[in-house]
C-alpha atoms as a PDB file:
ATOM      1  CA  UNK A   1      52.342  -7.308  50.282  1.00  0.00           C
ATOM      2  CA  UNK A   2      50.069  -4.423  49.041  1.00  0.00           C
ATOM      3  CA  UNK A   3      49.728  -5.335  45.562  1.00  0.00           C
ATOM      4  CA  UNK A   4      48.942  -9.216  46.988  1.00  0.00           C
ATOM      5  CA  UNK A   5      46.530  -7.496  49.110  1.00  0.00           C
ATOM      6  CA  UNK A   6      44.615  -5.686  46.673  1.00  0.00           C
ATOM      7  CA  UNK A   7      44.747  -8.577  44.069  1.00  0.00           C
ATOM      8  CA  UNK A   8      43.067 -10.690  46.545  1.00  0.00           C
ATOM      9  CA  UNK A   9      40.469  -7.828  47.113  1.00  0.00           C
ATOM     10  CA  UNK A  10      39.622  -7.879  42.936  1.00  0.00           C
ATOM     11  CA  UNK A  11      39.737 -11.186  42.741  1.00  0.00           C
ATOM     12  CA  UNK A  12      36.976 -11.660  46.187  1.00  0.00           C
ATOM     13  CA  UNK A  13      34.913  -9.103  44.697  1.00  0.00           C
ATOM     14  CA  UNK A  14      34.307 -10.070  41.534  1.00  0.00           C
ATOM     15  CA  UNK A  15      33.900 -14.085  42.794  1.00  0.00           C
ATOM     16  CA  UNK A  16      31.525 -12.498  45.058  1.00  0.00           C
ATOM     17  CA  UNK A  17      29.888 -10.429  41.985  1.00  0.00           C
ATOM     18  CA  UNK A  18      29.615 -13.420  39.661  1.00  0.00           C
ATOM     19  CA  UNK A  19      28.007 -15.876  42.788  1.00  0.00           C
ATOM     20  CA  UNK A  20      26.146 -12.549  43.229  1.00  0.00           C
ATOM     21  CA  UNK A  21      25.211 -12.401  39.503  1.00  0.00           C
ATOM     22  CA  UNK A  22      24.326 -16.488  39.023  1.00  0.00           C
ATOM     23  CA  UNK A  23      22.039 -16.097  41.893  1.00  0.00           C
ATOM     24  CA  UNK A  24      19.836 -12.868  40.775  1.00  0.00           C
ATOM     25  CA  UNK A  25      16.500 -13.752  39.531  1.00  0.00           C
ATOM     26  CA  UNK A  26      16.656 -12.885  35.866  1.00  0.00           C
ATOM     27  CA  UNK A  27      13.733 -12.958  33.841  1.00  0.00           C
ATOM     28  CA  UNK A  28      14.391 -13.556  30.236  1.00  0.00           C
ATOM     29  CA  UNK A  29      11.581 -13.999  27.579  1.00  0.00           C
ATOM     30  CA  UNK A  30      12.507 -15.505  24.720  1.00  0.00           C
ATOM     31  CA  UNK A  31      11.396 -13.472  21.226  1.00  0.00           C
ATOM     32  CA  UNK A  32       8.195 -15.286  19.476  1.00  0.00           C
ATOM     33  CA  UNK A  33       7.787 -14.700  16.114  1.00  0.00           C
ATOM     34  CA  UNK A  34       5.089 -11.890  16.825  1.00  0.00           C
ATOM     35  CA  UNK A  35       7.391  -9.823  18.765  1.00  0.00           C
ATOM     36  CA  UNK A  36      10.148 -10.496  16.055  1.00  0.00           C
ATOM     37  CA  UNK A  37       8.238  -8.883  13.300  1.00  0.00           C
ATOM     38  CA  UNK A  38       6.408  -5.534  13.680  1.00  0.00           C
ATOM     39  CA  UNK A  39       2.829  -5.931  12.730  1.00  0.00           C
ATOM     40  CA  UNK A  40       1.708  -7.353   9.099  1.00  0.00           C
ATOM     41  CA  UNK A  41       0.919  -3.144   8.272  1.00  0.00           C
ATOM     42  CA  UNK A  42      -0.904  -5.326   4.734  1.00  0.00           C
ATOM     43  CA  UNK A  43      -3.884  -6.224   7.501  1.00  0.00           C
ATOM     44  CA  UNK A  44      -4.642  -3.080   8.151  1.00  0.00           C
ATOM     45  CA  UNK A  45      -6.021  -2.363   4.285  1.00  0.00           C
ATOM     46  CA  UNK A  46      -8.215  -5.417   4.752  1.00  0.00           C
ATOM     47  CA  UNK A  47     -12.509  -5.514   5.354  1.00  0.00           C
ATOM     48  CA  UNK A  48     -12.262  -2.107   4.634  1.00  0.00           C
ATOM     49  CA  UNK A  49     -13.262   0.490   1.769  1.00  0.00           C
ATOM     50  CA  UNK A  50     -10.697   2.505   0.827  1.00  0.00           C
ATOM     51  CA  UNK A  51     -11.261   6.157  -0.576  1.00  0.00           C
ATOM     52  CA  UNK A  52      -8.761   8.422  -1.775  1.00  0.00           C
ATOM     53  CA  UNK A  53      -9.539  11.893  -0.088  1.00  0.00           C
ATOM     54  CA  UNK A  54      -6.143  13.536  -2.095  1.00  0.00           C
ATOM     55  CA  UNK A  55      -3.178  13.299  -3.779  1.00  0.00           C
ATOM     56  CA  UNK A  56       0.064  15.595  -2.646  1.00  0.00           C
ATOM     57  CA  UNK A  57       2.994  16.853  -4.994  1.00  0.00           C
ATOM     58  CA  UNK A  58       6.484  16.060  -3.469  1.00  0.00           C
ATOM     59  CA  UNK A  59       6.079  19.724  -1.917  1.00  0.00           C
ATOM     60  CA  UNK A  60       2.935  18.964  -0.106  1.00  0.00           C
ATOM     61  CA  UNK A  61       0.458  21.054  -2.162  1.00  0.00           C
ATOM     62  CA  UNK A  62      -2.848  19.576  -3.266  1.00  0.00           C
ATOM     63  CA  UNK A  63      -3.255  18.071  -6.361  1.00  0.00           C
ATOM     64  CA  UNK A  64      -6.291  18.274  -8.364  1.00  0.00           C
ATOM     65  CA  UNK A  65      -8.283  14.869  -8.851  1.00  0.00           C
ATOM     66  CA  UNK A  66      -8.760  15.835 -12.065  1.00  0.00           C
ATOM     67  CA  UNK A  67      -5.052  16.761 -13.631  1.00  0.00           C
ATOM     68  CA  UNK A  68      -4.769  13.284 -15.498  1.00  0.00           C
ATOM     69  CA  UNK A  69      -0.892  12.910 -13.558  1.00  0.00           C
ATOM     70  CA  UNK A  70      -3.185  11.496 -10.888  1.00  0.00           C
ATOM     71  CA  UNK A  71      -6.986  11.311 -12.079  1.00  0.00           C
ATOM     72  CA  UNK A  72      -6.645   7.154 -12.217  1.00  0.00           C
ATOM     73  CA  UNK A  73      -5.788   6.675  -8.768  1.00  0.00           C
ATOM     74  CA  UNK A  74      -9.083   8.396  -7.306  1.00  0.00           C
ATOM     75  CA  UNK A  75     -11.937   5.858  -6.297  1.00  0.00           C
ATOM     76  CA  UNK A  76     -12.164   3.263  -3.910  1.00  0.00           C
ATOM     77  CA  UNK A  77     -10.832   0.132  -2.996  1.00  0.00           C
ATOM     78  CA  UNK A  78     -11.624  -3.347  -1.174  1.00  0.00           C
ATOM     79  CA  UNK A  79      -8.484  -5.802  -0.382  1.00  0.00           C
ATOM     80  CA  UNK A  80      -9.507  -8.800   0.319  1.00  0.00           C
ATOM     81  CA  UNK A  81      -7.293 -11.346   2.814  1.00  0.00           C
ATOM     82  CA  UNK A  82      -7.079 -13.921  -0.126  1.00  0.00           C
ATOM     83  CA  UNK A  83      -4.934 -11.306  -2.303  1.00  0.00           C
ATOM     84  CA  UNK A  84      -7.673  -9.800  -4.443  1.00  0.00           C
ATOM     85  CA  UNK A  85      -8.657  -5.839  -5.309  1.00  0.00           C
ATOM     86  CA  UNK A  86     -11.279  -4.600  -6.915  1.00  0.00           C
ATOM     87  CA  UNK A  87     -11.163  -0.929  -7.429  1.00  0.00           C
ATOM     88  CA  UNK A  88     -14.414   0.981  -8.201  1.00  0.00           C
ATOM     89  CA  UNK A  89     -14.972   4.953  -9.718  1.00  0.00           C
ATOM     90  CA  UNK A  90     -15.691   7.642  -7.246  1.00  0.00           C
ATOM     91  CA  UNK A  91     -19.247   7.329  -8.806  1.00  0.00           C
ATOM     92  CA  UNK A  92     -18.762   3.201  -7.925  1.00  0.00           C
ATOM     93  CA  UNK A  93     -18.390   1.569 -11.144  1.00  0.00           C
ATOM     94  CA  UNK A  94     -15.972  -0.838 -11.497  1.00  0.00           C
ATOM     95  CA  UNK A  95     -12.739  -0.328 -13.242  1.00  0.00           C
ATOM     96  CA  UNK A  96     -10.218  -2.432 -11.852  1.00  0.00           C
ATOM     97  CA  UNK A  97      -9.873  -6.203 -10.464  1.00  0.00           C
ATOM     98  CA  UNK A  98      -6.886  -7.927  -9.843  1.00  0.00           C
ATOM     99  CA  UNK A  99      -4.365  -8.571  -7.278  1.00  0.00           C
ATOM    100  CA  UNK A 100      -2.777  -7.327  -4.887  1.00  0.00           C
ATOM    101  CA  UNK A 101      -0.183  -7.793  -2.048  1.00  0.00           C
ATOM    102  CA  UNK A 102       3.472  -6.098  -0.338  1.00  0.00           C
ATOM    103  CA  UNK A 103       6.522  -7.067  -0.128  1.00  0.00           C
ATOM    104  CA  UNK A 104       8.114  -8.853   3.196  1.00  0.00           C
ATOM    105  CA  UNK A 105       9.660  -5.960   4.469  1.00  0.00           C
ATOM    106  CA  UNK A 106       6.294  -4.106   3.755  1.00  0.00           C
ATOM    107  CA  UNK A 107       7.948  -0.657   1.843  1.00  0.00           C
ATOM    108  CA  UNK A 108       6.106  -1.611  -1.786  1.00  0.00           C
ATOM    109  CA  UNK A 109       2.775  -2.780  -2.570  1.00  0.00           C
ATOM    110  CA  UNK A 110       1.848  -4.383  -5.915  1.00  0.00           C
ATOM    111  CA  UNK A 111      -1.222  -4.386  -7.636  1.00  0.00           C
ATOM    112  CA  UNK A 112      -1.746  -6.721 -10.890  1.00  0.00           C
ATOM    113  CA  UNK A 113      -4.288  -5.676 -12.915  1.00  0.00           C
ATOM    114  CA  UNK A 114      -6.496  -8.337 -14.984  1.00  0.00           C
ATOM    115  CA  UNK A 115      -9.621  -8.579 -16.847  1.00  0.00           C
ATOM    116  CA  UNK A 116     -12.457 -10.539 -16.290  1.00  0.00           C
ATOM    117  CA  UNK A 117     -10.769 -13.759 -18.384  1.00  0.00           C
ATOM    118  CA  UNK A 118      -8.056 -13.147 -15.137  1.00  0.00           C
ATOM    119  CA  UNK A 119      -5.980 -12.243 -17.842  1.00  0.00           C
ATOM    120  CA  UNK A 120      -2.708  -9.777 -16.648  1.00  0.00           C
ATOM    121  CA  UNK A 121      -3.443  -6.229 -18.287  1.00  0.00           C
ATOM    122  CA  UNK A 122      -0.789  -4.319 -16.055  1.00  0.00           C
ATOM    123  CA  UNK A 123       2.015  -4.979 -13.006  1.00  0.00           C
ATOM    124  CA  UNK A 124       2.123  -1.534 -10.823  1.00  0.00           C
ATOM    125  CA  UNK A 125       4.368  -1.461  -7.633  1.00  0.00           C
ATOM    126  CA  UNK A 126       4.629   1.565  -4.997  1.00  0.00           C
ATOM    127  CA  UNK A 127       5.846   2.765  -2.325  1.00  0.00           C
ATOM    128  CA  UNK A 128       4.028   2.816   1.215  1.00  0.00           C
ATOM    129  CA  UNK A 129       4.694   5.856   2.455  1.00  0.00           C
ATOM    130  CA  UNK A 130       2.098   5.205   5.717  1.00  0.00           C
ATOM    131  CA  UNK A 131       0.502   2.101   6.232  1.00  0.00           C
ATOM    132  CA  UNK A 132      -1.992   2.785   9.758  1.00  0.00           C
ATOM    133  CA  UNK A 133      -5.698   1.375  10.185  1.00  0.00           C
ATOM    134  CA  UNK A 134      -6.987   4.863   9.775  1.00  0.00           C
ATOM    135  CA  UNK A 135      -4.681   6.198   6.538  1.00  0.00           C
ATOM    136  CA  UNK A 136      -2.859   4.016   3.365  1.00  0.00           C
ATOM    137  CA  UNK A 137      -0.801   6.370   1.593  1.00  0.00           C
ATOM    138  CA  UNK A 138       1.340   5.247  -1.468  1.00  0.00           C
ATOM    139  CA  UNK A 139       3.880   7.060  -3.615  1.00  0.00           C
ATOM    140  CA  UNK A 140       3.826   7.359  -7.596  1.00  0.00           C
ATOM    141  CA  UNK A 141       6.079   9.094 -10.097  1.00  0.00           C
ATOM    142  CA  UNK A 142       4.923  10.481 -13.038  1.00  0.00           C
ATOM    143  CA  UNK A 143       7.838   9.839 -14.801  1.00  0.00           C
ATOM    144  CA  UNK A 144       9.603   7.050 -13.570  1.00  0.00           C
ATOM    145  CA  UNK A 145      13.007   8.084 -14.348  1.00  0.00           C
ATOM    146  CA  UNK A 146      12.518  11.219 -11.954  1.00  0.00           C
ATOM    147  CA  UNK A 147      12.412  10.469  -8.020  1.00  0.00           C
ATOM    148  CA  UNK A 148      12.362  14.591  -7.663  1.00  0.00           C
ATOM    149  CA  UNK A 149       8.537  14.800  -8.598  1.00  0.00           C
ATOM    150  CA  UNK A 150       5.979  12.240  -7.333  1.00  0.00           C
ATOM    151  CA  UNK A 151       2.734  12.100  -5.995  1.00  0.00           C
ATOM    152  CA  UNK A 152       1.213  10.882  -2.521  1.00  0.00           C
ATOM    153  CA  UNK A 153      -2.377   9.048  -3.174  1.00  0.00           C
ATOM    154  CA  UNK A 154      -4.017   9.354   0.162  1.00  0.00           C
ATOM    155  CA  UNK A 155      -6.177   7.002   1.282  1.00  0.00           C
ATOM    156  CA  UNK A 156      -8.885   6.414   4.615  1.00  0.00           C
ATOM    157  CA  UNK A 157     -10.621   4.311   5.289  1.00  0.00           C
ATOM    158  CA  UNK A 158     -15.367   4.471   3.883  1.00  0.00           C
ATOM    159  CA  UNK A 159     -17.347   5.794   6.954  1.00  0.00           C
ATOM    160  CA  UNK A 160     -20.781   4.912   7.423  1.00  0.00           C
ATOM    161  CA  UNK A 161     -22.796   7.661   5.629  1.00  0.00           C
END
């Protein structure tokens, strides 16, 4: 008689738990495709002029703009929405033009080099170490065979002088 007891206790409460539970108000939002994704970080480099301020060894000391590991990567940079780069000298001057864009899951950007025919000169892809609308910083290896020694190009963004 206990045990019928009792089993007709479990049984009442959860009935009463699942009426209980079909009657709460429950809110659920379905996912759009903007809160599916995080945000395209490959916007953030756009309308903007992009100077590298330094480039850090894979211990975090300063290297100089001038040791040659390094020297190319100093200047600044425009990406455009429609996929194109142009990359100018510290001084301004052009030296590169091209394209550019990142993968889908955003960790590598590459950057095709062409002349002015539109002709490929060079494929380069790196990795994104930060990707934020005040900072780009990528990640290069001197020797591509050797993920012990690289270099972080840091990038923010041209302020009004």
């Amino acid at each position: 008689m206990k045990k019928t007891t009792m089993i007709a206790g479990i049984i009442a409460a959860a009935y009463s738990f699942s009426a209980l539970a079909a009657t709460a108000d429950v809110q659920v939002k379905p996912l759009t495709a903007t809160a599916q994704k995080t945000a395209n970080t490959a916007d953030y480099l756009i309308g903007k002029t992009w100077v590298t301020t330094e480039a850090l060894d894979q211990d975090g000391k300063a290297i100089p703009a001038t040791d040659e590991s390094v020297a190319g990567f100093f200047g600044l940079a425009n990406y455009e929405k429609d996929g194109s780069v142009k990359m100018y000298t510290p001084e301004g001057k052009l030296k590169l033009q091209g394209d550019w864009s990142f993968s889908a899951d955003g960790k590598t950007r590459t950057l095709t080099g062409k002349n002015d025919k539109g002709e490929v000169l060079f494929t380069r892809v790196v990795e994104n170490i930060k990707v934020t609308p005040d900072e780009y910083i990528y990640r290069v290896y001197p020797k591509p065979d050797d993920k012990s020694h690289y270099a972080d190009i840091v990038h923010k963004p041209k302020t009004a002088e």
